[in-house]
N, C-alpha and C. Protein backbone atom coordinates (compact mmCIF):
# COMPACT_ATOMS: atom_id res chain seq x y z
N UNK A 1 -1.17 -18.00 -3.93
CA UNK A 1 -1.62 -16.63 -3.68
C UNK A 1 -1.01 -15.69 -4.72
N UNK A 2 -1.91 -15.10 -5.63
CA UNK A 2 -1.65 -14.62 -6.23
C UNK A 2 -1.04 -12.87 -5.71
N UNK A 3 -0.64 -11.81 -6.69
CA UNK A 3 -0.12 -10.47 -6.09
C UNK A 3 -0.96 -9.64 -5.23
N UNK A 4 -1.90 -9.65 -6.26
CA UNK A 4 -2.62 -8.85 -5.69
C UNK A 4 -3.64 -9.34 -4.66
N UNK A 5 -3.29 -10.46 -4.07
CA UNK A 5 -4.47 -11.15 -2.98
C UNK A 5 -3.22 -10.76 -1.66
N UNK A 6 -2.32 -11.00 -1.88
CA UNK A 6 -1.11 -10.87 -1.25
C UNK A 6 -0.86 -9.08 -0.17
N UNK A 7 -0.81 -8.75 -1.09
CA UNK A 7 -1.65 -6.89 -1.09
C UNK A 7 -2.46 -6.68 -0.15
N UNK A 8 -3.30 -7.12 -0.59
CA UNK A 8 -4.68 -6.97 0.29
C UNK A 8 -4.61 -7.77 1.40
N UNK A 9 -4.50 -9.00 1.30
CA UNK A 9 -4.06 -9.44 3.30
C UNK A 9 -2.74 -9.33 4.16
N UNK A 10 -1.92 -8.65 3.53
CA UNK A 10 -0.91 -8.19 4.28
C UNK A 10 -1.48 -7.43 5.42
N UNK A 11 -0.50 -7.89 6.75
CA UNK A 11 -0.76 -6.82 7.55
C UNK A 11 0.35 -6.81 8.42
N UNK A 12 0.58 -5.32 9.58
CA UNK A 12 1.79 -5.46 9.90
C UNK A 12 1.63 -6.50 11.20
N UNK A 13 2.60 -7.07 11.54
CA UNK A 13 2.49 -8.22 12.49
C UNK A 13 3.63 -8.11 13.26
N UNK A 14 2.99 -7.88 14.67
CA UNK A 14 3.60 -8.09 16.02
C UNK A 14 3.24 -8.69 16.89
N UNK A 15 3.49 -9.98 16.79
CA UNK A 15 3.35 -11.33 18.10
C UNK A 15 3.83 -12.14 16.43
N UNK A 16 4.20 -13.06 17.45
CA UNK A 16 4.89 -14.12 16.68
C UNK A 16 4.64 -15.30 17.17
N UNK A 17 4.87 -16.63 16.58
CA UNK A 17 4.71 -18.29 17.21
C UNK A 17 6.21 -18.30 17.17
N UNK A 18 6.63 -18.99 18.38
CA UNK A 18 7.98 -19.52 18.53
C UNK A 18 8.23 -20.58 17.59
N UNK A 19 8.98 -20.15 16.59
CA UNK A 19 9.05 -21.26 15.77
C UNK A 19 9.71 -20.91 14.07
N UNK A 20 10.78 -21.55 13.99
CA UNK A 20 11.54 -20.90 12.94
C UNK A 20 11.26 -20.64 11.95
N UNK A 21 11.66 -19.74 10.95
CA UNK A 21 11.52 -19.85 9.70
C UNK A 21 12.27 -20.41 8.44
N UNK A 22 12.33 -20.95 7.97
CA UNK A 22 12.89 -21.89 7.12
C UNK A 22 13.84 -20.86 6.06
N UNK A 23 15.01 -21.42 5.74
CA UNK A 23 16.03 -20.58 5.32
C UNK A 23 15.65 -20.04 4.03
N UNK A 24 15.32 -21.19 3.39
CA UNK A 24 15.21 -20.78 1.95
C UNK A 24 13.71 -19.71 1.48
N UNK A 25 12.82 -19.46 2.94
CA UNK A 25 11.85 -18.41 2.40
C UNK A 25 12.49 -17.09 2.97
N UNK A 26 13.47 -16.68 3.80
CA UNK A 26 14.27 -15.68 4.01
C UNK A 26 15.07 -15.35 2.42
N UNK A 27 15.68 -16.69 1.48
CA UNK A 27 16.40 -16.27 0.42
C UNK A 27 15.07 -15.55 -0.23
N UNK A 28 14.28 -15.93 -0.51
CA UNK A 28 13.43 -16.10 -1.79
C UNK A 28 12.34 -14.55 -1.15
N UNK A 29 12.62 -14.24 0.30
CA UNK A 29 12.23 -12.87 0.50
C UNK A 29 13.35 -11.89 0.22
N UNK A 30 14.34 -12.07 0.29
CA UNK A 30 16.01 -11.21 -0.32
C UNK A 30 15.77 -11.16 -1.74
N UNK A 31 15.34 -12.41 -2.17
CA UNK A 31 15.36 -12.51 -4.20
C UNK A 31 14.42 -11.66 -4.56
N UNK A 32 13.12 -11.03 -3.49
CA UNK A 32 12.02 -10.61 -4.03
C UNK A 32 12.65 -9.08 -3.81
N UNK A 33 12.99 -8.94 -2.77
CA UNK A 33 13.62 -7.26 -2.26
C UNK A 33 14.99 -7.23 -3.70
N UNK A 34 15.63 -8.12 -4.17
CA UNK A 34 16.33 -8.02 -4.74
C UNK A 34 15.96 -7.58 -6.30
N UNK A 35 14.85 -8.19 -7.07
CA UNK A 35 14.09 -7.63 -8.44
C UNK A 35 13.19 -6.49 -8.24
N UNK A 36 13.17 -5.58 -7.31
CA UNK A 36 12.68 -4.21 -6.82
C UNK A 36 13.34 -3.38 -7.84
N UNK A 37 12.73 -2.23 -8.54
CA UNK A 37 13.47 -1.06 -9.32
C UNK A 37 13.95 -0.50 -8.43
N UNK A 38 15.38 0.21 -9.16
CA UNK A 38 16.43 1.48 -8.33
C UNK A 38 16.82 2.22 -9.60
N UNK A 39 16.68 3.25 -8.95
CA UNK A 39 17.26 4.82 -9.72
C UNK A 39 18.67 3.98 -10.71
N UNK A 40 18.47 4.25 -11.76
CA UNK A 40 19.37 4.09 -13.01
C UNK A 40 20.15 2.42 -12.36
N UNK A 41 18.87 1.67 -12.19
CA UNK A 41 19.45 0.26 -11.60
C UNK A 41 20.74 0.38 -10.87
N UNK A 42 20.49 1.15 -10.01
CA UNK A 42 21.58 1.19 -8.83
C UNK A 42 22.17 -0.23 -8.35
N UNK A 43 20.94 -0.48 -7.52
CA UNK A 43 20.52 -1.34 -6.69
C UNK A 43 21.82 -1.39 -5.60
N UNK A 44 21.35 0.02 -4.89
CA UNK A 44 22.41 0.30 -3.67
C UNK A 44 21.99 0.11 -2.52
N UNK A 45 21.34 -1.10 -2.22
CA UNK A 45 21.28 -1.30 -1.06
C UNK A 45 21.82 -2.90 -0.36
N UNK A 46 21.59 -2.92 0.48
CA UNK A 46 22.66 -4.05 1.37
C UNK A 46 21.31 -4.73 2.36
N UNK A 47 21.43 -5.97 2.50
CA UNK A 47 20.82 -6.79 3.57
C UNK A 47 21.30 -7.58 4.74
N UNK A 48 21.07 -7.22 5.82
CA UNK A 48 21.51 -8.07 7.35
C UNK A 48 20.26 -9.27 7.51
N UNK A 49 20.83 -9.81 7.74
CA UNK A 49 19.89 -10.74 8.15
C UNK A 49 20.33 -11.00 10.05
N UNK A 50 19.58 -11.02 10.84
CA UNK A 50 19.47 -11.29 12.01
C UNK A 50 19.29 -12.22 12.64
N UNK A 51 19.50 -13.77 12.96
CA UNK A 51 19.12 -14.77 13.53
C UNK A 51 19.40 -14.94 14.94
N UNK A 52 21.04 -14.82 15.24
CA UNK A 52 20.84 -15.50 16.71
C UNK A 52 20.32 -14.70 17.56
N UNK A 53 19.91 -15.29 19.05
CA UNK A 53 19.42 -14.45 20.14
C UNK A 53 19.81 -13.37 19.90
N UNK A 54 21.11 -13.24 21.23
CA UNK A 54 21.64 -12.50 21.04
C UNK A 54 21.92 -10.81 20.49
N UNK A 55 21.85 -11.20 19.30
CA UNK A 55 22.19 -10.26 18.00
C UNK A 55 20.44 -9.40 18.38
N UNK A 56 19.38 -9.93 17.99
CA UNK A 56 18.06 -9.80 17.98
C UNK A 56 17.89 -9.17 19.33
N UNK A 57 18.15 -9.40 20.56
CA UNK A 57 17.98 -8.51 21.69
C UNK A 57 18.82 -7.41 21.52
N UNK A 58 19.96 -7.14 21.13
CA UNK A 58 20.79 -6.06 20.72
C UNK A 58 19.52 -5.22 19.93
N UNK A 59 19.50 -5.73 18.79
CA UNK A 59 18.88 -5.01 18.30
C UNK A 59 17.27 -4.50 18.35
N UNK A 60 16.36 -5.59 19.37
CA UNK A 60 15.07 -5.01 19.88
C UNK A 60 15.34 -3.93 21.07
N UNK A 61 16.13 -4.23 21.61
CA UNK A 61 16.45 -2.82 22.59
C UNK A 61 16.74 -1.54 21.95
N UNK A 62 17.31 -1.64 21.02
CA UNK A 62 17.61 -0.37 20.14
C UNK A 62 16.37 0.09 19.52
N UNK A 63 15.05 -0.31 19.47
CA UNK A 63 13.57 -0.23 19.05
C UNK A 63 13.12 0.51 20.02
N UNK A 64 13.13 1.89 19.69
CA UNK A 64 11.74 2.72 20.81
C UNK A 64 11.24 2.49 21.36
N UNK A 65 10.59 1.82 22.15
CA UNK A 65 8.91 1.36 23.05
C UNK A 65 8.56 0.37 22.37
N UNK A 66 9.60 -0.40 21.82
CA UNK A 66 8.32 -1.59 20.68
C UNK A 66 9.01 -3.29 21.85
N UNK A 67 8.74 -3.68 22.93
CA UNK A 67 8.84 -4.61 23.24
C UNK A 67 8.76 -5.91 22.62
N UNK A 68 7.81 -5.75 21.83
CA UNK A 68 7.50 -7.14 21.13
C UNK A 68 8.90 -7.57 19.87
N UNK A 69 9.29 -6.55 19.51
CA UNK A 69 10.73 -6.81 18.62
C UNK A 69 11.49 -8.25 19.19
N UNK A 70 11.39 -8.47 20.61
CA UNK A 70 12.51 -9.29 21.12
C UNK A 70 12.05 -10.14 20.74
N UNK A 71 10.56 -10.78 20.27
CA UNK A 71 10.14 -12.06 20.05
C UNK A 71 10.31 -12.41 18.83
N UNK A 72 10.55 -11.54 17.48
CA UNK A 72 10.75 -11.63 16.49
C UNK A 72 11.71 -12.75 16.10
N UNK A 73 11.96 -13.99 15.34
CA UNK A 73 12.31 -14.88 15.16
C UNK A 73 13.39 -14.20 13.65
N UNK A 74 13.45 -13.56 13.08
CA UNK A 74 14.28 -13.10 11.94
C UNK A 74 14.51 -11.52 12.41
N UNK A 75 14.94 -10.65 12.15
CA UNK A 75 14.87 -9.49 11.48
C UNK A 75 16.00 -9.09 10.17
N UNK A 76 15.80 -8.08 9.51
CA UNK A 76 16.22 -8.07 8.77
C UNK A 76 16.61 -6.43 8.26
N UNK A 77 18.15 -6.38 8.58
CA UNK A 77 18.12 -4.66 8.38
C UNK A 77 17.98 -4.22 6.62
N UNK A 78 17.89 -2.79 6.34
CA UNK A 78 17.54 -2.64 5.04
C UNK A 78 18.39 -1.45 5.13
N UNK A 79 19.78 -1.63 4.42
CA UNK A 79 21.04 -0.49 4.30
C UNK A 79 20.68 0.17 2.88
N UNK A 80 20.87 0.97 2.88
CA UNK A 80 21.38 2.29 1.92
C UNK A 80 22.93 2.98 2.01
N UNK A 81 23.21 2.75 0.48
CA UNK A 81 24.70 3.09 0.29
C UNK A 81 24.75 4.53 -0.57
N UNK A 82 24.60 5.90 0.45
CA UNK A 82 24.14 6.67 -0.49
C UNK A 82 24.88 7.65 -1.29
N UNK A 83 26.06 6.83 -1.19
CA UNK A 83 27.28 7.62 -2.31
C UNK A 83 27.43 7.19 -3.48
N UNK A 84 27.01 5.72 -3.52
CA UNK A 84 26.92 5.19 -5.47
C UNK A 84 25.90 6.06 -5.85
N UNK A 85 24.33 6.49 -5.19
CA UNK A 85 23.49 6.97 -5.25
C UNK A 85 24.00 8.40 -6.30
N UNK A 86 25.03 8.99 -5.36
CA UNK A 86 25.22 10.53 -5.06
C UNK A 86 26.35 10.60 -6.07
N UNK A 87 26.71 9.96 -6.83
CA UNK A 87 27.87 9.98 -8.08
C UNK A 87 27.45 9.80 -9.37
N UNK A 88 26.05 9.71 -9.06
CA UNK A 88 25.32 8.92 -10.40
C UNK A 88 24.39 10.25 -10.59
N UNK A 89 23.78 10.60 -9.60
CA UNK A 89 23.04 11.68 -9.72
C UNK A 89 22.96 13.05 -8.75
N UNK A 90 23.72 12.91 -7.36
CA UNK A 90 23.96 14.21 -6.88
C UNK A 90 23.63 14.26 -5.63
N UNK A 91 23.21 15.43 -5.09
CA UNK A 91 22.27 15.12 -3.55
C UNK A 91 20.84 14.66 -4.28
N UNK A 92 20.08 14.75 -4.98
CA UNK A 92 19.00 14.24 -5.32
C UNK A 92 19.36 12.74 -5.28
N UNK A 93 20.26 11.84 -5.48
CA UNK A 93 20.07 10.39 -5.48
C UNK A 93 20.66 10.42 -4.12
N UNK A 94 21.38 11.23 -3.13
CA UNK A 94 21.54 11.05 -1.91
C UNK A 94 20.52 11.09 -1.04
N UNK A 95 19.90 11.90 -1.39
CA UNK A 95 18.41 12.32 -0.10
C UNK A 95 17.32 12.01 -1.17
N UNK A 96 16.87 11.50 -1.87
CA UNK A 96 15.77 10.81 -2.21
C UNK A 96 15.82 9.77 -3.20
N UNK A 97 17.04 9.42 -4.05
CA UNK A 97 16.92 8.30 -4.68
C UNK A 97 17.25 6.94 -3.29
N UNK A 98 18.50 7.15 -2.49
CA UNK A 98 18.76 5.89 -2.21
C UNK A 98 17.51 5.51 -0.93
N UNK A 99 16.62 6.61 -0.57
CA UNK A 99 15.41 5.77 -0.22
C UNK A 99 14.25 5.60 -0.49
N UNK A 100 13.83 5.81 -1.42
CA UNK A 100 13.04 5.23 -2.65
C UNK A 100 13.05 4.10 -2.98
N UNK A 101 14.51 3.49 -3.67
CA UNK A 101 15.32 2.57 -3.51
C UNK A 101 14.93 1.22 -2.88
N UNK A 102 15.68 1.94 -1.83
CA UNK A 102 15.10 0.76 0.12
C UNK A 102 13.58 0.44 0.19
N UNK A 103 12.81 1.80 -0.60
CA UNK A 103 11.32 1.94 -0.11
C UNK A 103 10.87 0.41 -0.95
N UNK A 104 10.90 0.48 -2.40
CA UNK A 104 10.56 -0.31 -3.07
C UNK A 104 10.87 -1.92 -3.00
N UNK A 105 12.13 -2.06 -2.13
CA UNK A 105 13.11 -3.67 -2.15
C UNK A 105 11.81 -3.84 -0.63
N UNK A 106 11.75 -3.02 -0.26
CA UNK A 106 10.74 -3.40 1.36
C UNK A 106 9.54 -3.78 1.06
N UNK A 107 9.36 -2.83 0.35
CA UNK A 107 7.75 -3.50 -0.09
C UNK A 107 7.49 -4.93 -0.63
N UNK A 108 8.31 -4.94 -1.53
CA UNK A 108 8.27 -6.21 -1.84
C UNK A 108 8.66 -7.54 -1.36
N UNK A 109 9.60 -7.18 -0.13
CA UNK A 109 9.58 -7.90 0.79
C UNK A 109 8.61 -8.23 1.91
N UNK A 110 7.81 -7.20 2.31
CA UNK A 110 6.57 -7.67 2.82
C UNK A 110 5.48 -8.76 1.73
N UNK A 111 5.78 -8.34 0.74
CA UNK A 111 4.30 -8.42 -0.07
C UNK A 111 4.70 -9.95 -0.03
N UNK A 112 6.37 -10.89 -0.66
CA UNK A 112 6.72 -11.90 -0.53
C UNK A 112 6.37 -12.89 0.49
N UNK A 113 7.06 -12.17 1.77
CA UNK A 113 6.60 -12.31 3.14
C UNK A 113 5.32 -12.95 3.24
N UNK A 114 4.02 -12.40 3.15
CA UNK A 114 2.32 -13.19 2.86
C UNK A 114 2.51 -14.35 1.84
N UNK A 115 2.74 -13.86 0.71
CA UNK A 115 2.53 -15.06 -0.37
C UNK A 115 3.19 -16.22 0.42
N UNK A 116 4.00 -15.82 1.24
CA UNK A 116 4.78 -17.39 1.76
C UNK A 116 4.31 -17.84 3.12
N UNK A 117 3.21 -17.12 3.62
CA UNK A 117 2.48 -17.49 4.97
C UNK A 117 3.45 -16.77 6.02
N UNK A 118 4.02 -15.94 5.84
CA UNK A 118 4.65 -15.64 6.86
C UNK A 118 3.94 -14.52 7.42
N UNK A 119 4.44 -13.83 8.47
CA UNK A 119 4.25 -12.35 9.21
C UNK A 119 4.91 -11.65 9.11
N UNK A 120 4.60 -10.66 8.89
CA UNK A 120 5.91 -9.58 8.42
C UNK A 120 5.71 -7.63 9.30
N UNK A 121 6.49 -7.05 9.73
CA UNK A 121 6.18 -5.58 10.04
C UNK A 121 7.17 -5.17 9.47
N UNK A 122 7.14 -3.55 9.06
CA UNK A 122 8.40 -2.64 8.73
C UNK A 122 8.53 -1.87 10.24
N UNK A 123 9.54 -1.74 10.62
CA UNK A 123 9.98 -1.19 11.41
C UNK A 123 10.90 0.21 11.27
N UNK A 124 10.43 1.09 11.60
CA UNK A 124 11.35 2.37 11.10
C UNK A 124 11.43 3.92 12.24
N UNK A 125 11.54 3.04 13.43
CA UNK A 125 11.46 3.39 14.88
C UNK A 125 12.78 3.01 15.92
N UNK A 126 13.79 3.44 15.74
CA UNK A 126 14.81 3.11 16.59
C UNK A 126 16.03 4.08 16.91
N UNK A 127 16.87 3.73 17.49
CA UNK A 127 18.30 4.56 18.04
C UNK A 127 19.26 3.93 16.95
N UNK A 128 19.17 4.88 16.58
CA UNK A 128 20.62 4.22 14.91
C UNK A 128 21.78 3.95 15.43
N UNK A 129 22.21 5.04 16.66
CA UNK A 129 23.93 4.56 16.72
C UNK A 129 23.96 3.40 17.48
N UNK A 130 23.24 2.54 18.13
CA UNK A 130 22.89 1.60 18.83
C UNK A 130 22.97 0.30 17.87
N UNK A 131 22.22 0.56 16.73
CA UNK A 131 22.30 -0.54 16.43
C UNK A 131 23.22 -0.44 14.79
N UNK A 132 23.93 0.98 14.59
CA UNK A 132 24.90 0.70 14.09
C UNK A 132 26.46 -0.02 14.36
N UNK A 133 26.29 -0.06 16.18
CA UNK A 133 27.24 -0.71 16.80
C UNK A 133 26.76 -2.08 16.82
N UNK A 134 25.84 -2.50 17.32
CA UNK A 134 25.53 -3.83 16.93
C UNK A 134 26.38 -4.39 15.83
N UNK A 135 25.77 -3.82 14.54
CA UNK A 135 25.88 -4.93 13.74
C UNK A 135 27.44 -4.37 13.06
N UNK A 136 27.80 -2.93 13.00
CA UNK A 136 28.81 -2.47 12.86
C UNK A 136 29.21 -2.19 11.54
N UNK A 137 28.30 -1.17 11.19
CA UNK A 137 28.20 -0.77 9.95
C UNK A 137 29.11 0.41 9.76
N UNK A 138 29.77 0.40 8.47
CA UNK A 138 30.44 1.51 7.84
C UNK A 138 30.23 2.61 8.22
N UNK A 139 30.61 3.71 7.61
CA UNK A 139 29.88 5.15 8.36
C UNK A 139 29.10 5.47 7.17
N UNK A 140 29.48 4.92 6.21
CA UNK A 140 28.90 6.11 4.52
C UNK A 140 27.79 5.45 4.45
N UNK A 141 27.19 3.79 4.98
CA UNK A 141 25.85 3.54 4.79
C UNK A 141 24.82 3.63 6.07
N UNK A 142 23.46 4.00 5.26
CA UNK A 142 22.27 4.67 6.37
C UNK A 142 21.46 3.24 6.45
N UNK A 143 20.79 3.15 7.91
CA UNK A 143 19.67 2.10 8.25
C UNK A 143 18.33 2.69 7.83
N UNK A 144 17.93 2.21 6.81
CA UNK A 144 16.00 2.94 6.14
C UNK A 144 15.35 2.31 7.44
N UNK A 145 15.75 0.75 7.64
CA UNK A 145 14.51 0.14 8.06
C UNK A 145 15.03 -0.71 8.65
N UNK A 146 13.90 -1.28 9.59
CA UNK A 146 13.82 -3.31 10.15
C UNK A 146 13.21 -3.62 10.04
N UNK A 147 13.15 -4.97 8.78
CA UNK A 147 11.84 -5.48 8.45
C UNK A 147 11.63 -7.07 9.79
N UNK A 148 10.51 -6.97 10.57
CA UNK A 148 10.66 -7.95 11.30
C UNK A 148 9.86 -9.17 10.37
N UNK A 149 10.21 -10.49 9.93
CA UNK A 149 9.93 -12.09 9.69
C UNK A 149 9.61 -12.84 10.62
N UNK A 150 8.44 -13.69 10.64
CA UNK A 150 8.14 -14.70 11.36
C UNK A 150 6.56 -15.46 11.25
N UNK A 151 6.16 -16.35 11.64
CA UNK A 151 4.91 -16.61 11.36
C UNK A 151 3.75 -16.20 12.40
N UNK A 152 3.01 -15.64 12.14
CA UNK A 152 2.33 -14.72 13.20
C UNK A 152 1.64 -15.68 13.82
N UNK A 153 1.38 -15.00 14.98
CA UNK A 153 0.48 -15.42 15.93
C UNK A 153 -0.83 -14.63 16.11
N UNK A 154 -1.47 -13.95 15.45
CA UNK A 154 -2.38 -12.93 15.35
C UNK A 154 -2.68 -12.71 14.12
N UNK A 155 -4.36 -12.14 13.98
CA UNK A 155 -4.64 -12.28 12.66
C UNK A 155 -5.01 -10.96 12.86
N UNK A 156 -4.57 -9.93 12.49
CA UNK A 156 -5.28 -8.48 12.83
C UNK A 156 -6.33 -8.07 11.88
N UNK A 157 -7.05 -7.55 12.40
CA UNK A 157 -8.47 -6.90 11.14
C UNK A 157 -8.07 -6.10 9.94
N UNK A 158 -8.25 -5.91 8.75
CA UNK A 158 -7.65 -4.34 7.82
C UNK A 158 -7.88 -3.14 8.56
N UNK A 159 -7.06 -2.42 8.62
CA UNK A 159 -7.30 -1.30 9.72
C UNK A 159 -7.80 -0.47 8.59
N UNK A 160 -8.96 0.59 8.85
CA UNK A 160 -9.34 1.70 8.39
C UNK A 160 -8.15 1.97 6.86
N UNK A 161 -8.98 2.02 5.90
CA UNK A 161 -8.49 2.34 4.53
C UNK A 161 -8.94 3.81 3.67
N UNK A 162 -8.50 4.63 3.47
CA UNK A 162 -9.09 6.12 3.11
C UNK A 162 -9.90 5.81 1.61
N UNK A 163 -10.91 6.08 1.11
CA UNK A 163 -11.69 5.36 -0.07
C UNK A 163 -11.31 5.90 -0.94
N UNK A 164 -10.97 4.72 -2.13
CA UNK A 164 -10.14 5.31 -3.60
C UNK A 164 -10.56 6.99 -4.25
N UNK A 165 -11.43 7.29 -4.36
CA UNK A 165 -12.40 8.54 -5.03
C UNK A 165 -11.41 9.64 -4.15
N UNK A 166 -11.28 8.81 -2.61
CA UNK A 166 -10.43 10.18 -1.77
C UNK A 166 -9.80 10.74 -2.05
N UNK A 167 -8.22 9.98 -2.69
CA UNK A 167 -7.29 9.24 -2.90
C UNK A 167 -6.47 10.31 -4.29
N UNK A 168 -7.41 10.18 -4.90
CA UNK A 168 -7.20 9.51 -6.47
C UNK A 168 -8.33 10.58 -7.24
N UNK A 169 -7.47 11.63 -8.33
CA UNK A 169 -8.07 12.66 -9.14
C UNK A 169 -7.57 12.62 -10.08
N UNK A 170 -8.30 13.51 -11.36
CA UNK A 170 -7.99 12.87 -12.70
C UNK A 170 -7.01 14.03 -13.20
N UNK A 171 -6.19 13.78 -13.80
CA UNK A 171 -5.03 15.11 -14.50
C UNK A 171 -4.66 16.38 -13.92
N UNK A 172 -4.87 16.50 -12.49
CA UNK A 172 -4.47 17.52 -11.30
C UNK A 172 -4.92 17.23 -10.19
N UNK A 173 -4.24 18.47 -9.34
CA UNK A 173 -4.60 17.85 -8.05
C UNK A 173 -5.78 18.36 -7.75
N UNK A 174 -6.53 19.19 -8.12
CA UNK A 174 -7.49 19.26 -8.15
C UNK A 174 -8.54 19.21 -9.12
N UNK A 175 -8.50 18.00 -10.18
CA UNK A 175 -9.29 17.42 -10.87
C UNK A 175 -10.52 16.89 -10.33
N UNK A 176 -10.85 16.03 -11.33
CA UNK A 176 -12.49 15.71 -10.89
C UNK A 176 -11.84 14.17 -9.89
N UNK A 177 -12.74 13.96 -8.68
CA UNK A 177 -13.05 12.87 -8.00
C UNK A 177 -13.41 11.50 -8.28
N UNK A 178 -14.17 11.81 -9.50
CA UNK A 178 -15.22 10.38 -10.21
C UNK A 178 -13.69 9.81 -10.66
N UNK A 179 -13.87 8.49 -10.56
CA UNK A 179 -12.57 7.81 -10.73
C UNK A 179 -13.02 6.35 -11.18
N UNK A 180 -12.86 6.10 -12.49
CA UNK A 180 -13.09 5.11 -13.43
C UNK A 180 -12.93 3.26 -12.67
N UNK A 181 -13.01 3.12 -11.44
CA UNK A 181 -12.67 2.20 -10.37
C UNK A 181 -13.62 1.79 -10.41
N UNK A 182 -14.90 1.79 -10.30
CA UNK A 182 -16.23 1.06 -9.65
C UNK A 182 -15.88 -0.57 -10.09
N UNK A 183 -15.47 -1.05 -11.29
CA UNK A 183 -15.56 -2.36 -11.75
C UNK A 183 -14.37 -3.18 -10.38
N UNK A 184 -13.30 -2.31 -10.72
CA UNK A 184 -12.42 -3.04 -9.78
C UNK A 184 -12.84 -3.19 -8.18
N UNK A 185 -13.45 -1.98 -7.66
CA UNK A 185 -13.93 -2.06 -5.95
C UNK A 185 -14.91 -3.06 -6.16
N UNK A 186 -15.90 -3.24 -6.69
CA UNK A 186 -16.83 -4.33 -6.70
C UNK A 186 -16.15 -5.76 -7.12
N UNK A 187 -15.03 -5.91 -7.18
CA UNK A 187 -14.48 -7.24 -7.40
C UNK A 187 -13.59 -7.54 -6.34
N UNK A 188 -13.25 -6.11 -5.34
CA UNK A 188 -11.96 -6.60 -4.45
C UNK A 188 -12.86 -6.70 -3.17
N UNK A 189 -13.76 -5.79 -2.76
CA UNK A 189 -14.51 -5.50 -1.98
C UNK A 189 -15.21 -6.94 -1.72
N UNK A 190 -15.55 -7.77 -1.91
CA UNK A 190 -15.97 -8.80 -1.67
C UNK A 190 -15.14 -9.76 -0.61
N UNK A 191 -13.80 -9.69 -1.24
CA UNK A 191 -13.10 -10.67 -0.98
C UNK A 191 -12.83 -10.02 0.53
N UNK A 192 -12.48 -8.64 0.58
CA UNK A 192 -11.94 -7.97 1.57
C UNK A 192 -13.17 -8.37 2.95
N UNK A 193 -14.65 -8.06 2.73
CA UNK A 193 -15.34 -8.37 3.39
C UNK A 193 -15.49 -9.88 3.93
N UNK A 194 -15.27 -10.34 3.01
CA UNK A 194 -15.56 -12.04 3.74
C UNK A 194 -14.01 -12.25 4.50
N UNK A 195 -13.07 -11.61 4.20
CA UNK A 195 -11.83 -12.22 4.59
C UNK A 195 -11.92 -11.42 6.22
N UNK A 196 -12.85 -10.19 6.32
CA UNK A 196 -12.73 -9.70 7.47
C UNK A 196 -14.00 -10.39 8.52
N UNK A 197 -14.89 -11.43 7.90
CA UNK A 197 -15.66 -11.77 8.25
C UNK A 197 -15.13 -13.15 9.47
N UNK A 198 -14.32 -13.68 8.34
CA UNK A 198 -13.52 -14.49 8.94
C UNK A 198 -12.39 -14.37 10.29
N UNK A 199 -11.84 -13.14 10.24
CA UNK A 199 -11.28 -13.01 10.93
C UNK A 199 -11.97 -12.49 12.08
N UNK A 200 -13.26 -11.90 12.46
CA UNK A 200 -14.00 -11.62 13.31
C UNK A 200 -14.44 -12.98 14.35
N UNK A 201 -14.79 -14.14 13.38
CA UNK A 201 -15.34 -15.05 13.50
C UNK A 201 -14.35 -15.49 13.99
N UNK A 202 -13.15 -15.93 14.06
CA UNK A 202 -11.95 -16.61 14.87
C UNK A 202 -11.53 -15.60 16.16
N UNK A 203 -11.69 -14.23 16.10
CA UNK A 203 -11.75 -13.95 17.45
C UNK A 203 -12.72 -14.22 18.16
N UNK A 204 -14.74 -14.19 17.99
CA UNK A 204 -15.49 -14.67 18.59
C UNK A 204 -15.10 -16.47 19.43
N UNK A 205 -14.43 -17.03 18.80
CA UNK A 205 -14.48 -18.38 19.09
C UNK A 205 -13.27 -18.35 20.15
N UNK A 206 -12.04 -17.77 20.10
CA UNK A 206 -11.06 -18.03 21.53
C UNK A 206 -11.59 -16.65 22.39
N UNK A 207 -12.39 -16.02 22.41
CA UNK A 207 -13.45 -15.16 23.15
C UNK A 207 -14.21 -16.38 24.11
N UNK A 208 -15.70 -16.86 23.53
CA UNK A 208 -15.78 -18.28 23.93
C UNK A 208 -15.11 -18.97 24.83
């Protein structure tokens, strides 16, 4: 699976198959969050990894209304250290470099996440001091996120996408609309349709 196929069938995933995930695609999702750009190559951020019970109910209770967290087979916190940030460049690398930062190591941890068949959600819905006791973090570093890992049990549809032309203007913000794309939508658009075709077609059948 190439990047950009990766991209495009990502989706966020909540239900899971009981059933582990193998260690070395947790490294090789850390290695991918790990070659992410940071403000003047910081790279100030920190990774938890979550396995036992335990630990994982601690921390799905600390999740807003999201029940399904407890089934999650990995999670994975995403720290920000935002004083290397804030020495390098000020409150600007405090309040928007070191999560930028986080933003970019996440993404690419989802995007990893697919290429390797897995399921993946960002999570960015919870009680911080809750699960800063959990895991018992410093005071000077912030929680961006919980990325939940596992192999899904659900194939969800692409949810509603806003159309590139929307999106996307030429040399202001209120430039022209026409947007030099047509070659590329007519090459992705295909794939996107049959891949949603498919997935229609596997709910018709456990419908059945």
């Amino acid at each position: 699976m190439d990047a950009l196929e990766a991209i495009q069938t990502r989706r966020s995933i909540r239900k899971y198959k009981d059933k582990a995930v193998e260690w070395d695609k947790i490294v090789k999702i850390i290695e991918a969050a790990r070659m992410a750009p940071s403000s003047g190559n910081l790279q100030n951020w920190r990774f938890i990894v979550i396995r036992e019970p335990a630990n994982r109910k601690r921390i799905a209770d600390a999740c807003t209304d999201q029940g399904w967290v407890t089934d999650v087979p990995i999670l994975i916190a995403v720290l920000a250290d935002p004083d290397q940030a804030d020495k390098m460049y000020g409150p600007q690398g405090r309040q928007l470099y070191s999560i930028q930062n986080c933003a970019a190591a996440i993404e690419n941890m989802l995007i990893a996440a697919t290429a390797l068949d897995l399921g993946s959600c960002w999570i960015g819905s919870f009680e911080e001091h809750k699960i800063r006791s959990a895991l018992q973090l410093p005071e000077h570093v912030i929680l961006q996120a919980l990325i939940a890992i596992g192999y899904a049990a659900e194939s969800p549809l692409l949810p509603q996408k806003k159309r590139i032309e929307w999106i996307t203007t030429l040399e202001r913000w209120a430039g022209r609309r026409k947007t030099p794309m047509r070659g590329y939508l007519s090459e992705v658009w295909p794939k996107i349709i049959e891949g949603a075709k498919e997935q229609i077609q596997k709910k018709i059948k456990k419908l059945k």
